[in-house]
N, C-alpha and C. Protein backbone atom coordinates (compact mmCIF):
# COMPACT_ATOMS: atom_id res chain seq x y z
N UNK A 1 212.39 35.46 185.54
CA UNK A 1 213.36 34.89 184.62
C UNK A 1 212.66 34.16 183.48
N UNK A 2 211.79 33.85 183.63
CA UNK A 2 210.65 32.70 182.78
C UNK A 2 210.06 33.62 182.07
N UNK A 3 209.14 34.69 182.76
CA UNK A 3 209.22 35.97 181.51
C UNK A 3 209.97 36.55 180.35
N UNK A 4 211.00 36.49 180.81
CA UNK A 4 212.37 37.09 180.21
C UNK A 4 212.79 36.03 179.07
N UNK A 5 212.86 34.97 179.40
CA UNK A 5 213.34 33.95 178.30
C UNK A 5 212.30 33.62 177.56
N UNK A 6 211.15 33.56 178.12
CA UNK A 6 209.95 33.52 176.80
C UNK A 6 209.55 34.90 176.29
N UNK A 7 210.01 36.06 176.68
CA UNK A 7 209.99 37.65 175.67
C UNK A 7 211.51 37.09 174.90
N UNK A 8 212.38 36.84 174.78
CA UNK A 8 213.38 36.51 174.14
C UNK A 8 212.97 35.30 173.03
N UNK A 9 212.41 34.63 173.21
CA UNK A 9 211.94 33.75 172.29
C UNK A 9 210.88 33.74 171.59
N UNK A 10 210.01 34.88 171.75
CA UNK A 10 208.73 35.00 171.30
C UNK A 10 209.35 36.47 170.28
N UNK A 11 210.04 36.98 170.32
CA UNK A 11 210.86 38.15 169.78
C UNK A 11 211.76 37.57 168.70
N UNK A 12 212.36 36.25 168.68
CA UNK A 12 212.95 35.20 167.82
C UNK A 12 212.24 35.10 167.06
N UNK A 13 210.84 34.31 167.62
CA UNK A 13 209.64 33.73 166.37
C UNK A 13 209.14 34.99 165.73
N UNK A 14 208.96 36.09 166.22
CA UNK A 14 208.14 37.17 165.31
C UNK A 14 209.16 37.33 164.65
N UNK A 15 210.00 37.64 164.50
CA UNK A 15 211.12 38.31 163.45
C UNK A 15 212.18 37.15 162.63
N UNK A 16 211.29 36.28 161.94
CA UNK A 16 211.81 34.90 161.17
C UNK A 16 213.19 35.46 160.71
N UNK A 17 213.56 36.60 160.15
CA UNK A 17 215.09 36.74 159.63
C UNK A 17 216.13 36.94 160.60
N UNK A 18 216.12 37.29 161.54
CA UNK A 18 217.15 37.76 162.30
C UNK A 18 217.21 35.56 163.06
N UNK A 19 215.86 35.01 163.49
CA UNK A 19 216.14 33.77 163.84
C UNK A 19 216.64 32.81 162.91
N UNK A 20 216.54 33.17 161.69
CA UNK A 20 217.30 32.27 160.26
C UNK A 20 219.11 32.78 160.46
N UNK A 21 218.89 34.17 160.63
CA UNK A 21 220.32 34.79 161.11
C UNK A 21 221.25 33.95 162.03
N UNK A 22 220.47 33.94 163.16
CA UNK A 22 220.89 33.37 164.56
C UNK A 22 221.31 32.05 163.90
N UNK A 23 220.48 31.21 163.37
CA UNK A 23 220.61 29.34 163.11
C UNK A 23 221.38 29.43 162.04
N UNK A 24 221.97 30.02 161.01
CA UNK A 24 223.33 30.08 160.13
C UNK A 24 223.54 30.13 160.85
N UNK A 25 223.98 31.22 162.23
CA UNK A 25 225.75 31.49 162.61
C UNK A 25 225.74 29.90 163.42
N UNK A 26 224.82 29.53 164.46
CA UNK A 26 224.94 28.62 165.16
C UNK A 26 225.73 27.00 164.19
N UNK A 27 224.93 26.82 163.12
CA UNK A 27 225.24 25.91 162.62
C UNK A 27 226.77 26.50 161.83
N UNK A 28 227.07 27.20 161.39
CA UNK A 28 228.37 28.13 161.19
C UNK A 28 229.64 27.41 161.87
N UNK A 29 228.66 27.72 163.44
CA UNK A 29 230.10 27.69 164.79
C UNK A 29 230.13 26.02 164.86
N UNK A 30 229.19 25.40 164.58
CA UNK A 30 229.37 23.53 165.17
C UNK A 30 230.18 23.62 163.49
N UNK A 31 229.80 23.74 162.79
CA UNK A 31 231.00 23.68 161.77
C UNK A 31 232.52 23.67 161.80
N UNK A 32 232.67 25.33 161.85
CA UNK A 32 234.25 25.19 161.80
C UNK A 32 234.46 24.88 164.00
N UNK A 33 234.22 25.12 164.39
CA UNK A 33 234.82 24.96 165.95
C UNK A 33 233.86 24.35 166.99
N UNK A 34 233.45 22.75 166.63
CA UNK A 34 232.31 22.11 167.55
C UNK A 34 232.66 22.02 169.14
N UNK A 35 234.01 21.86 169.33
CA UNK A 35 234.34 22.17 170.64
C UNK A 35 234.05 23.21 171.15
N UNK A 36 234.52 24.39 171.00
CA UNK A 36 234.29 25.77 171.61
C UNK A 36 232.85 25.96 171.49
N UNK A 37 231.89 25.30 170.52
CA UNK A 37 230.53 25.91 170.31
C UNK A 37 229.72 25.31 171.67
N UNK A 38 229.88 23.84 171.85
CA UNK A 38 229.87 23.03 173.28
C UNK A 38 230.04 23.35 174.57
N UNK A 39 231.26 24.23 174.40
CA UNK A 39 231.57 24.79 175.52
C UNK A 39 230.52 26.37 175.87
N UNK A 40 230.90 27.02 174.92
CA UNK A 40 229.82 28.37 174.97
C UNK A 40 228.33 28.16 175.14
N UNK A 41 227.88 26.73 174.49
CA UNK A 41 226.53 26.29 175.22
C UNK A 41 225.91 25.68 176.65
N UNK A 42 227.24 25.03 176.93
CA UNK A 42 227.11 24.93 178.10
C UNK A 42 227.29 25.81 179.03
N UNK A 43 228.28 27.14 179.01
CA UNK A 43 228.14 27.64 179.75
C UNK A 43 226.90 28.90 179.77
N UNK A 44 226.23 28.97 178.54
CA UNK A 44 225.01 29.72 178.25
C UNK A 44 224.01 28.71 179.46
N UNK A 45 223.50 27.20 179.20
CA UNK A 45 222.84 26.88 179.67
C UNK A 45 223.16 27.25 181.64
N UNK A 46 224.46 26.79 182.22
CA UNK A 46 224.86 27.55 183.30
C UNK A 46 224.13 28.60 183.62
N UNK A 47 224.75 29.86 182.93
CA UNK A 47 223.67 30.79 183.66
C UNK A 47 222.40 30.91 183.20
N UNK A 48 221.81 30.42 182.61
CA UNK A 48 220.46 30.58 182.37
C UNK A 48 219.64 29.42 183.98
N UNK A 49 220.37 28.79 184.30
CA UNK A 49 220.42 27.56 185.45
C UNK A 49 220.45 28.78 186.45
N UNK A 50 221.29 29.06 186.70
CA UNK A 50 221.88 29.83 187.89
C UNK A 50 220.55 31.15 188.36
N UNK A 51 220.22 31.86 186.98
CA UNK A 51 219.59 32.72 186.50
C UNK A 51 218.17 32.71 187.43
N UNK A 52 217.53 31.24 186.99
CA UNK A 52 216.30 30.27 187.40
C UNK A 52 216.52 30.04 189.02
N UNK A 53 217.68 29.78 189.47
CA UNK A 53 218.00 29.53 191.02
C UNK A 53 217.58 30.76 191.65
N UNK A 54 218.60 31.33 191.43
CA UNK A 54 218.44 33.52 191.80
C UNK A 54 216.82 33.77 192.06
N UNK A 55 216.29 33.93 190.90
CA UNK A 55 214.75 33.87 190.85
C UNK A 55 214.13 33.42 191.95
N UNK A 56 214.37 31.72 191.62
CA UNK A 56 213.26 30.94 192.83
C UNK A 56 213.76 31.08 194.53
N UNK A 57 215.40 31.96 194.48
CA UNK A 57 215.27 32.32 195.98
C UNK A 57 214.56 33.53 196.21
N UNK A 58 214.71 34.17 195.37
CA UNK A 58 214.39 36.08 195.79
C UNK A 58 212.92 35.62 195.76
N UNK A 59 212.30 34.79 194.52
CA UNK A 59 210.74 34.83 195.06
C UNK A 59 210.45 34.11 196.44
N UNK A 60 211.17 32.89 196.87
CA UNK A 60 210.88 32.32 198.05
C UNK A 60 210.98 33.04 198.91
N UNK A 61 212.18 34.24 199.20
CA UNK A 61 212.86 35.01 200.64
C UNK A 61 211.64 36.74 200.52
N UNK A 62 210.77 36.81 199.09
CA UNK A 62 210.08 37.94 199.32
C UNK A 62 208.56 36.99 199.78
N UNK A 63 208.26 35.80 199.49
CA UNK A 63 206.78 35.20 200.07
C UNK A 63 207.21 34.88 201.57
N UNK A 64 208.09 34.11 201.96
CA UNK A 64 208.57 34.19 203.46
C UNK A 64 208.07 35.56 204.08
N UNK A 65 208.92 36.55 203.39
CA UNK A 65 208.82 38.12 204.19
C UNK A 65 207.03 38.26 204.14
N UNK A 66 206.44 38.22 202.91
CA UNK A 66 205.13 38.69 203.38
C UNK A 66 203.83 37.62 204.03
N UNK A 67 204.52 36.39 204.18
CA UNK A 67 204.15 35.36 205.14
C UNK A 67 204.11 36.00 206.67
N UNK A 68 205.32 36.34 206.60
CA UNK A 68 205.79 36.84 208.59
C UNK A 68 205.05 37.87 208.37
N UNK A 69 205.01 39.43 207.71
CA UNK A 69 204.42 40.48 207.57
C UNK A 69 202.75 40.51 208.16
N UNK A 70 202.64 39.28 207.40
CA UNK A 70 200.86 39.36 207.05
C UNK A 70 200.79 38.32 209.21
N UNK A 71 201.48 37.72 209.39
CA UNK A 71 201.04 36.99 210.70
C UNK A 71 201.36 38.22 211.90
N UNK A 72 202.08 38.88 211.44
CA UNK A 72 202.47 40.08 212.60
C UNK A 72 201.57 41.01 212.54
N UNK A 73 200.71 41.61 211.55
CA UNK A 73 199.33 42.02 211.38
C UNK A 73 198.26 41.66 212.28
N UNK A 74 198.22 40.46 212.04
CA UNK A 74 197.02 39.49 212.50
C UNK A 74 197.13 39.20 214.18
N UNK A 75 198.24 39.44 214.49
CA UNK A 75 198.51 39.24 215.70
C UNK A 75 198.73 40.70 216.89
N UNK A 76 197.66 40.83 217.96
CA UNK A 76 197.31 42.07 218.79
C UNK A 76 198.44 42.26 219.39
């Protein structure tokens, strides 16, 4: 997930027009509709949260698996 959001942001910085693009519309939306823009950020930050959770189980429940894997090896 940490990959993913820094290829997304490193893809922002190389291409300065499309991120000048992005920061008009953003400042655009706190303009005419600061409520709804609040809301759509928070729920962006949500799953990007959720996103990061997902991740740190599937990596914890695949090192578990090759924790047990590697002791059932080792063991005659």
């Amino acid at each position: 997930m940490h990959a993913f959001m820094m290829g997304i942001w490193s893809w922002i910085i190389s291409n300065p027009l499309i991120g000048l693009g992005m920061g008009a519309v953003v400042v655009f939306l706190f303009w005419k509709q600061p409520r709804q823009t609040m809301k759509l950020l928070i729920a962006l930050l949500v799953l990007v949260a959720l996103g990061y959770l997902v991740a740190g189980i599937a990596d914890f429940a695949m090192n578990s698996a090759m924790v047990k894997e590697r002791a059932m090896e080792k063991t005659p």
